[in-house]
Structures are given as structure tokens and as C-alpha cells.
Protein backbone atom coordinates (compact mmCIF):
# COMPACT_ATOMS: atom_id res chain seq x y z
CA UNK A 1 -59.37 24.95 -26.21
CA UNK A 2 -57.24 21.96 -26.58
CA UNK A 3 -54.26 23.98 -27.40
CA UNK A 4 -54.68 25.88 -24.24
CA UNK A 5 -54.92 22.65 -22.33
CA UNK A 6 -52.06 21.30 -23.28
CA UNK A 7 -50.14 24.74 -22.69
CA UNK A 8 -51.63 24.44 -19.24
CA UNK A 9 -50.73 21.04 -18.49
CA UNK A 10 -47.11 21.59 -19.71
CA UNK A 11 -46.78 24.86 -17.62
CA UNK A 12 -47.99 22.45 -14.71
CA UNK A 13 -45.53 20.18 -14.89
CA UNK A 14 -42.50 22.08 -15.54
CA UNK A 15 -43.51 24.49 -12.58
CA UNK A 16 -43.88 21.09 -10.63
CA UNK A 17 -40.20 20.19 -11.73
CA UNK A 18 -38.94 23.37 -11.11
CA UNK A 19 -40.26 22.88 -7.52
CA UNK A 20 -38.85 19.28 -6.88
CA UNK A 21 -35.51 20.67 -8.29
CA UNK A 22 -35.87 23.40 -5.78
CA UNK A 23 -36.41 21.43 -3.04
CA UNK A 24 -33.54 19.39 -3.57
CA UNK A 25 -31.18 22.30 -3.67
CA UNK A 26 -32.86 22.91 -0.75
CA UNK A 27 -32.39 20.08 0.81
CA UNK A 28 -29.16 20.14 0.24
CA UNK A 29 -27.76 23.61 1.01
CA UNK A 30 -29.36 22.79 4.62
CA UNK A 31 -27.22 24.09 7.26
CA UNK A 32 -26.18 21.19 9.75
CA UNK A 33 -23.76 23.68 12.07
CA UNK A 34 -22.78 27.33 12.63
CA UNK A 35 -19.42 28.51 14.21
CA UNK A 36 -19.39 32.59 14.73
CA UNK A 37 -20.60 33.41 10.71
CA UNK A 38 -19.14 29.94 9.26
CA UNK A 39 -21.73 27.42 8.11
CA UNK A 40 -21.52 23.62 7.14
CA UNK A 41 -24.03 22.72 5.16
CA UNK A 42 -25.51 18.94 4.45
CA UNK A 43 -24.35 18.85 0.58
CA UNK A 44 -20.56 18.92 1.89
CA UNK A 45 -20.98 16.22 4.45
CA UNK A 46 -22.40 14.65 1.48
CA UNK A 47 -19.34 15.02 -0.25
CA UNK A 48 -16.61 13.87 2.70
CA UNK A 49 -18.88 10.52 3.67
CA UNK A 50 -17.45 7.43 2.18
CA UNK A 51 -20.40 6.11 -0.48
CA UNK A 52 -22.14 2.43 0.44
CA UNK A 53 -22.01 3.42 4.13
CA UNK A 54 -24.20 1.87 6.38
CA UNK A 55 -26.83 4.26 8.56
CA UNK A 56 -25.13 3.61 11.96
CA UNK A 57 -21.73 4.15 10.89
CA UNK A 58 -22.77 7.18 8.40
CA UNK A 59 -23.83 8.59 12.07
CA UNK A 60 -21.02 7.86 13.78
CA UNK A 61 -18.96 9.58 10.93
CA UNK A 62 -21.55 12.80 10.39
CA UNK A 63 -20.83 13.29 14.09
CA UNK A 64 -17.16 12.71 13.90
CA UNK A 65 -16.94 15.31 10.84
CA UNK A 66 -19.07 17.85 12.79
CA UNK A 67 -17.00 18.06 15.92
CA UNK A 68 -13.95 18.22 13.85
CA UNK A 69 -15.12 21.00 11.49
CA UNK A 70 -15.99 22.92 14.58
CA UNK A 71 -12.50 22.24 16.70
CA UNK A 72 -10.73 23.66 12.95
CA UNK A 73 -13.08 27.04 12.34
CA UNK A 74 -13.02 27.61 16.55
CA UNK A 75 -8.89 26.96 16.77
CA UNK A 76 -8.73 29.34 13.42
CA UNK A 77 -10.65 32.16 14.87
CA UNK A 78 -8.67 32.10 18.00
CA UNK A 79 -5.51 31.77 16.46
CA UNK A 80 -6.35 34.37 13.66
CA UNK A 81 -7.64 37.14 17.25
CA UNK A 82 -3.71 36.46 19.22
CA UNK A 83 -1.81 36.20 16.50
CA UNK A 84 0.18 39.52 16.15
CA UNK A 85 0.59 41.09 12.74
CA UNK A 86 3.92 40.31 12.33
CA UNK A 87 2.95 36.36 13.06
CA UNK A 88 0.49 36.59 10.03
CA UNK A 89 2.42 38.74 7.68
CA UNK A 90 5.17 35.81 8.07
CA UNK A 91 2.26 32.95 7.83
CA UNK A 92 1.05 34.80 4.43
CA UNK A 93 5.20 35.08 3.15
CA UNK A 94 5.35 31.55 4.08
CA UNK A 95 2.37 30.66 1.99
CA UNK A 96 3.25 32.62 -0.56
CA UNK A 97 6.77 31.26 -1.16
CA UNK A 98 5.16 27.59 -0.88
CA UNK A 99 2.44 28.51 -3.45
CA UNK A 100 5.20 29.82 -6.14
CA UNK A 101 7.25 26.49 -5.18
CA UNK A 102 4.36 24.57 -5.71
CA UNK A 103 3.69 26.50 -8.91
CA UNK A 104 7.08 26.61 -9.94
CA UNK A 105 7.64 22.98 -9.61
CA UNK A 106 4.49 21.33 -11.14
CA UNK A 107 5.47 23.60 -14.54
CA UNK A 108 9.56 21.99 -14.66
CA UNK A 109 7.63 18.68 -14.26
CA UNK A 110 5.48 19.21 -16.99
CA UNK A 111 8.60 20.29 -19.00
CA UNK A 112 10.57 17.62 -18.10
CA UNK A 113 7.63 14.93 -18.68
CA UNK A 114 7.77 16.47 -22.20
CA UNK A 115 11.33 16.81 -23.39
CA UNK A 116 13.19 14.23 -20.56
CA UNK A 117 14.82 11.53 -23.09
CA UNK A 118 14.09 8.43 -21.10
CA UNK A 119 16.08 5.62 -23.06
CA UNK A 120 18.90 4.51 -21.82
CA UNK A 121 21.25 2.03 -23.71
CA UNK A 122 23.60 -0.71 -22.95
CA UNK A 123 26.86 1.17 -23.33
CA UNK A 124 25.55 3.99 -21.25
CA UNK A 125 24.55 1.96 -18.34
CA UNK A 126 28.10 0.04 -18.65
CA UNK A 127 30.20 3.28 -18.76
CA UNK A 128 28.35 5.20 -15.48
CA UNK A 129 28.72 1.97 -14.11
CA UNK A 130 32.92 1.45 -14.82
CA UNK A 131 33.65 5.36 -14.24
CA UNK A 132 31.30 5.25 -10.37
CA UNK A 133 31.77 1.34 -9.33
CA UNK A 134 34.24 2.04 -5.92
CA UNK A 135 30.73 3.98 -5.10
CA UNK A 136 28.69 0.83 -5.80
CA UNK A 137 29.99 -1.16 -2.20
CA UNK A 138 27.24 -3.68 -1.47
CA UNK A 139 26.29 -3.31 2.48
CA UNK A 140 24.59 -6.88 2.11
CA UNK A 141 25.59 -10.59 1.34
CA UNK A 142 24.70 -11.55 -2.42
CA UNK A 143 24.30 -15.51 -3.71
CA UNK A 144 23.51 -16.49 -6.67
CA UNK A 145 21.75 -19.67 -5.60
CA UNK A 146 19.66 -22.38 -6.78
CA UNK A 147 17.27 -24.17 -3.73
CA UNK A 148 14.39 -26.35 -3.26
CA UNK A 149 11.86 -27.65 -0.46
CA UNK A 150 9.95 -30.82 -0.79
CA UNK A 151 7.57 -32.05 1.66
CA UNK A 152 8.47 -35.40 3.08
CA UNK A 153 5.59 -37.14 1.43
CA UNK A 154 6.64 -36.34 -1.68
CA UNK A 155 7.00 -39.64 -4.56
CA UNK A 156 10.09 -39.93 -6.77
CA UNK A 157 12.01 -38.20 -3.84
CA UNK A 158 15.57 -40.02 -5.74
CA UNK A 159 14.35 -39.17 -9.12
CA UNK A 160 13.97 -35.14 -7.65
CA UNK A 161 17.34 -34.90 -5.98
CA UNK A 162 19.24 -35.99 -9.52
CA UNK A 163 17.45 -33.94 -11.60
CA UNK A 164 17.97 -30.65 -8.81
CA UNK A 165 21.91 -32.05 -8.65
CA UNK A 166 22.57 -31.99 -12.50
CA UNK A 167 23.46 -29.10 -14.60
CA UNK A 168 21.52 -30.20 -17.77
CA UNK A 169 19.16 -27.47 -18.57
CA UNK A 170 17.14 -30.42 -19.86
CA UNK A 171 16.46 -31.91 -16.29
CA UNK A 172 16.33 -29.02 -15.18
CA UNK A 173 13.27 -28.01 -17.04
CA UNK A 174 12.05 -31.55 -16.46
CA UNK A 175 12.29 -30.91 -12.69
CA UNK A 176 10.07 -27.04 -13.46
CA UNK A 177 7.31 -29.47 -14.38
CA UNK A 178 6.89 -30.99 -11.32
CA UNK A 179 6.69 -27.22 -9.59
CA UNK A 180 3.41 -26.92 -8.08
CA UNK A 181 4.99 -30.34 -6.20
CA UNK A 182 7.08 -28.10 -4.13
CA UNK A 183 6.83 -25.90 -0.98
CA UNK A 184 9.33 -23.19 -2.72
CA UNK A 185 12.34 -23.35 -4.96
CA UNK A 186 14.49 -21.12 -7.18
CA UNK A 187 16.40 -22.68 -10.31
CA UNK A 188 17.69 -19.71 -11.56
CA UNK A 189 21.06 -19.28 -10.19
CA UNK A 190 22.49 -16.94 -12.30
CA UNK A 191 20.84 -14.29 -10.70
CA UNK A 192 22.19 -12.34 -7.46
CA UNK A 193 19.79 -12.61 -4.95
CA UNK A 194 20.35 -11.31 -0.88
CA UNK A 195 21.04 -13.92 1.52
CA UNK A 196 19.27 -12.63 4.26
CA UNK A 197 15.86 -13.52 2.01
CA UNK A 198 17.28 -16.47 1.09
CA UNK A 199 17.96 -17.09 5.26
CA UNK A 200 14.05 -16.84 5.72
CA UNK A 201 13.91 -19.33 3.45
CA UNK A 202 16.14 -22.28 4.25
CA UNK A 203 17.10 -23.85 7.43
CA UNK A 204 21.32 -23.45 6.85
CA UNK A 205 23.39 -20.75 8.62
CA UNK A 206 24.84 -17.83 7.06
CA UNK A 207 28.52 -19.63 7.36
CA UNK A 208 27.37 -22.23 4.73
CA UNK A 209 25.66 -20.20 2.39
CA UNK A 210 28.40 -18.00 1.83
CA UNK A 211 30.72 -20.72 0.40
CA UNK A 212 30.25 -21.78 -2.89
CA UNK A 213 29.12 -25.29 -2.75
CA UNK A 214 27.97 -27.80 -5.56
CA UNK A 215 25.71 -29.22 -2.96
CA UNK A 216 23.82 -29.31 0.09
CA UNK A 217 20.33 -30.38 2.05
CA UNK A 218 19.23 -30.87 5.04
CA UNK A 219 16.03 -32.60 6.62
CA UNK A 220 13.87 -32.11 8.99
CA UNK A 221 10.21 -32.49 10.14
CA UNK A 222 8.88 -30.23 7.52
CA UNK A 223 10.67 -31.64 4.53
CA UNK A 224 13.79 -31.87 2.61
CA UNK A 225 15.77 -28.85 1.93
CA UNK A 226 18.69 -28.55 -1.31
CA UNK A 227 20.91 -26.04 -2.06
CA UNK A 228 23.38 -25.74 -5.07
CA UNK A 229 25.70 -21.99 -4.10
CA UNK A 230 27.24 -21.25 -7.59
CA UNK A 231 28.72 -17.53 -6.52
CA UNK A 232 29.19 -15.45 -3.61
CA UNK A 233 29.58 -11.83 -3.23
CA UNK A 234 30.50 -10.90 0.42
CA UNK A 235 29.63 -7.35 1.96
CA UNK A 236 32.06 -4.16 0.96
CA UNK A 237 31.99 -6.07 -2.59
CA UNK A 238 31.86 -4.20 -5.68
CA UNK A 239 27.73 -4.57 -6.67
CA UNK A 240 27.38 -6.13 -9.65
CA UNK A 241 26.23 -4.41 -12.76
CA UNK A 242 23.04 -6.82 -13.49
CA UNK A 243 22.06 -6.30 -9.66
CA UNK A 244 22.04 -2.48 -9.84
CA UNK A 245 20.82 -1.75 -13.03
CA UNK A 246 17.46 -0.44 -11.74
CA UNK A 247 19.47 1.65 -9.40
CA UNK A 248 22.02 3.63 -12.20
CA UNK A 249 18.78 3.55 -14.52
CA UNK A 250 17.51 6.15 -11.67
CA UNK A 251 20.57 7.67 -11.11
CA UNK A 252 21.23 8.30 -14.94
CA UNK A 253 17.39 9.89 -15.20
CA UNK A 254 18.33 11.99 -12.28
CA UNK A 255 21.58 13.70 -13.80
CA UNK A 256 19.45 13.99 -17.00
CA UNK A 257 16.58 15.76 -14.84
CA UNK A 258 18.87 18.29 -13.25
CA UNK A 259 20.83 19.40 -16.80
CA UNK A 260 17.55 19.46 -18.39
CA UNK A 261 16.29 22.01 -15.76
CA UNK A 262 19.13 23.78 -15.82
CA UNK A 263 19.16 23.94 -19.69
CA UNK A 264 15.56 25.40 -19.44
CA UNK A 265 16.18 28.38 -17.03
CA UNK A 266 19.27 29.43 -18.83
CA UNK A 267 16.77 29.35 -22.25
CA UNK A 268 13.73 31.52 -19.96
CA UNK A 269 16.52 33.61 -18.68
CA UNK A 270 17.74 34.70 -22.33
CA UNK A 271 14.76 35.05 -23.77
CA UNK A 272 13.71 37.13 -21.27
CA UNK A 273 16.59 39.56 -21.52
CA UNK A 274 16.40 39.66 -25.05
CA UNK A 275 12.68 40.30 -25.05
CA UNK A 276 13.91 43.26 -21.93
CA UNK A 277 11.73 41.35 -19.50
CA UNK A 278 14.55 40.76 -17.65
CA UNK A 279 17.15 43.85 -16.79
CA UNK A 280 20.01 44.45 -14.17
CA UNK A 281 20.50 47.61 -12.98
């Protein structure tokens, strides 16, 4: 008797699991609108709400989605009723020609992902460079520049303009201490940077920033502003190698890119005619 209880009980309660699950699928395969014989169902503006959504924007949004969804499948049937045949058959050539680009495309990129040889040394970089440089012709203003801005408050203001005016890497890193001290600076000067950044920066015209200069500042009600110009390249200048590195690194991946490609569908192209996939009558 027990034994037929407990059969009972467990038939019970899976049948009442079965009927919750039910009514959840239920739930949501509800249909929230019908255009013609297309149907939106709940579960799928489950899926396009954003999750954490508050109720009154959730409505505004459900509504939103709705009225769009109809707009689409209403345009679609109209369009799909005047279009003539020869409209469609070119819609369907056109999608077809995009899916086997799309196809196509995504299968060299896997290729090249796998077999693209993405180092790139020293000597390369320095060769592309010397054999393409007259195409390298910068269309800005380069410094390599070393500023600072202090606030007018600042203590040890004497102390702050020797250290910035000396060339001893030793005061210099004595003067990287006092950092968080400043409004904005840049010690590094043997960098290339663009003047017009460095414009936004600091309150001297283009004119003096584009002379080489041991040193310069200028005060006003903000603060103090030095300057210390050690090079100048001027626009229609050769770029400097260190400055477009990241530039022939690209360019360099590129060319490899395009051989690599080019390599591959000469490989498919023979195996395929020796295999007599591939035959020209």
C-alpha cells in the first residue's frame, strides 16, 4: 500500500511540474501582435528588452518594439505585392552574391588568422621605411618638446624652474617627484609629439614653438607656463621613423595579408585542377 502511495505521490508531482513547465511555455509563446499571418510573440520581446529595466520604461519600449515590428512586416508585404519579378530576382542575386562574399571572406580571415606571420623586426621596419620615405610627408607640425604648468601658489617655485632648465637626468627625475604638484607637464622630449596638441596645451603661438629654443615661459592668471623646444619638424617633412612605426607596422601586415591570400587561391586553384574539380573547356 505504501509502495503505491509513494508511486502516486511521485506521479502527482511530476504531472504538477509538467503543468507549471507547460504553462510557462505558455506563457511565453503568447502572441502580443498579428500582421496578415505573421505573429510576435511575448518570448521575443523578451529577448530584444534591455534586462534591469524599469516597468514604465519596459512599456514605453514594448510599445516602441511593437509599432516597429508592424511598420517592417506591413512595408515587406507591400513591397514584396509591387515589386515586379525582375526587381526580386535582382534583390535575391544581390543577396546571393553578398552571402558568398560574406562567406568567402570570413573563411580567408580564418586562414589568414592562422598562417599570417605577425612579427616584424627592426631591419624590416627600417628598410620599408628607407625604400617608401618621399611617401612618408608629414601634413602636420612635429616638436619634440619638454613643458610644464605650475599653479601660482605653488612653494619652491626657483627650486622648480632650475631643475625643469637643466639637462641632468638626475634633476630631472628629482623634478618627476614633485608631479602630482603640477597642472600638466611632459619631460620626455625625445619623443615627436604634434603641435597642434601641444597648442591646447600652452598659452605660446605656433611662431614660437616651431623654433628650437633652450627656453621659454610665460605667466599668467592661471599659473606659470615652461617650455624647453629641443627639435622641430615643419609640415611636407620627411616623418620620422620612431613617429610612424605603428603606421608601416600596418602597412607591412597589409602587403603580407594580400600575398598570403593570393598564395592561398593559387594553392585551392591547383589542387583543384589536379583533383579535376576545376576544368576549362
Amino acid at each position: 500500500m505504501k509502495f503505491v502511495t509513494t508511486i502516486f505521490c511521485l506521479v502527482f508531482l511530476t504531472s504538477c511540474d509538467l503543468f507549471q513547465i507547460q504553462e510557462k511555455e505558455n506563457k511565453a509563446s503568447e502572441i502580443v501582435a498579428i500582421v496578415n499571418t505573421e505573429k510576435l510573440f511575448k518570448k521575443d520581446l523578451k529577448d530584444a528588452l534591455p534586462q534591469n529595466i524599469n516597468k514604465n520604461d519596459s512599456l514605453v519600449l514594448v510599445k516602441s518594439y511593437i509599432q516597429d515590428w508592424a511598420i517592417k512586416r506591413l512595408l515587406l508585404e507591400n513591397a514584396k505585392n509591387n515589386s515586379s519579378l525582375e526587381t526580386v530576382n535582382q534583390i535575391d542575386g544581390l543577396v546571393k552574391d553578398y552571402k558568398e562574399s560574406l562567406l568567402i571572406n570570413s573563411y580567408k580571415e580564418q586562414l589568414v588568422k592562422q598562417k599570417l606571420d605577425t612579427l616584424i623586426s627592426e631591419e624590416e621596419l627600417k628598410e620599408y621605411y628607407l625604400l617608401n620615405k618621399e611617401n612618408f610627408k608629414l601634413n602636420e607640425e612635429l616638436v619634440k618638446i619638454r613643458y610644464l604648468h605650475i599653479d601660482n601658489t605653488i612653494n619652491d617655485k626657483e627650486e622648480i624652474l632650475s631643475l625643469f632648465k637643466s639637462d641632468d637626468i638626475n634633476d630631472l627625475e628629482e623634478l618627476e617627484k614633485q608631479e602630482l604638484s603640477f597642472k600638466f607637464h611632459q619631460f620626455n622630449d625625445s619623443v615627436w609629439t604634434q603641435l597642434d596638441n601641444i597648442l591646447l596645451k600652452l598659452p605660446f603661438s605656433k611662431e614660437k614653438l616651431l623654433k628650437k629654443t633652450k627656453f621659454i615661459q610665460k605667466q599668467d592668471s592661471i599659473g606659470l607656463y615652461l617650455a624647453t623646444i629641443k627639435d622641430v619638424l615643419k609640415r611636407n617633412s620627411i616623418a620620422p621613423l620612431s613617429y610612424i612605426t605603428p603606421t608601416l607596422k600596418q602597412m607591412i601586415l597589409h602587403k603580407r595579408k594580400i600575398e598570403l591570400i593570393r598564395e592561398i587561391e593559387k594553392i585551392i586553384v591547383k589542387d583543384a585542377t589536379q583533383n579535376n574539380n576545376f576544368k576549362i573547356y
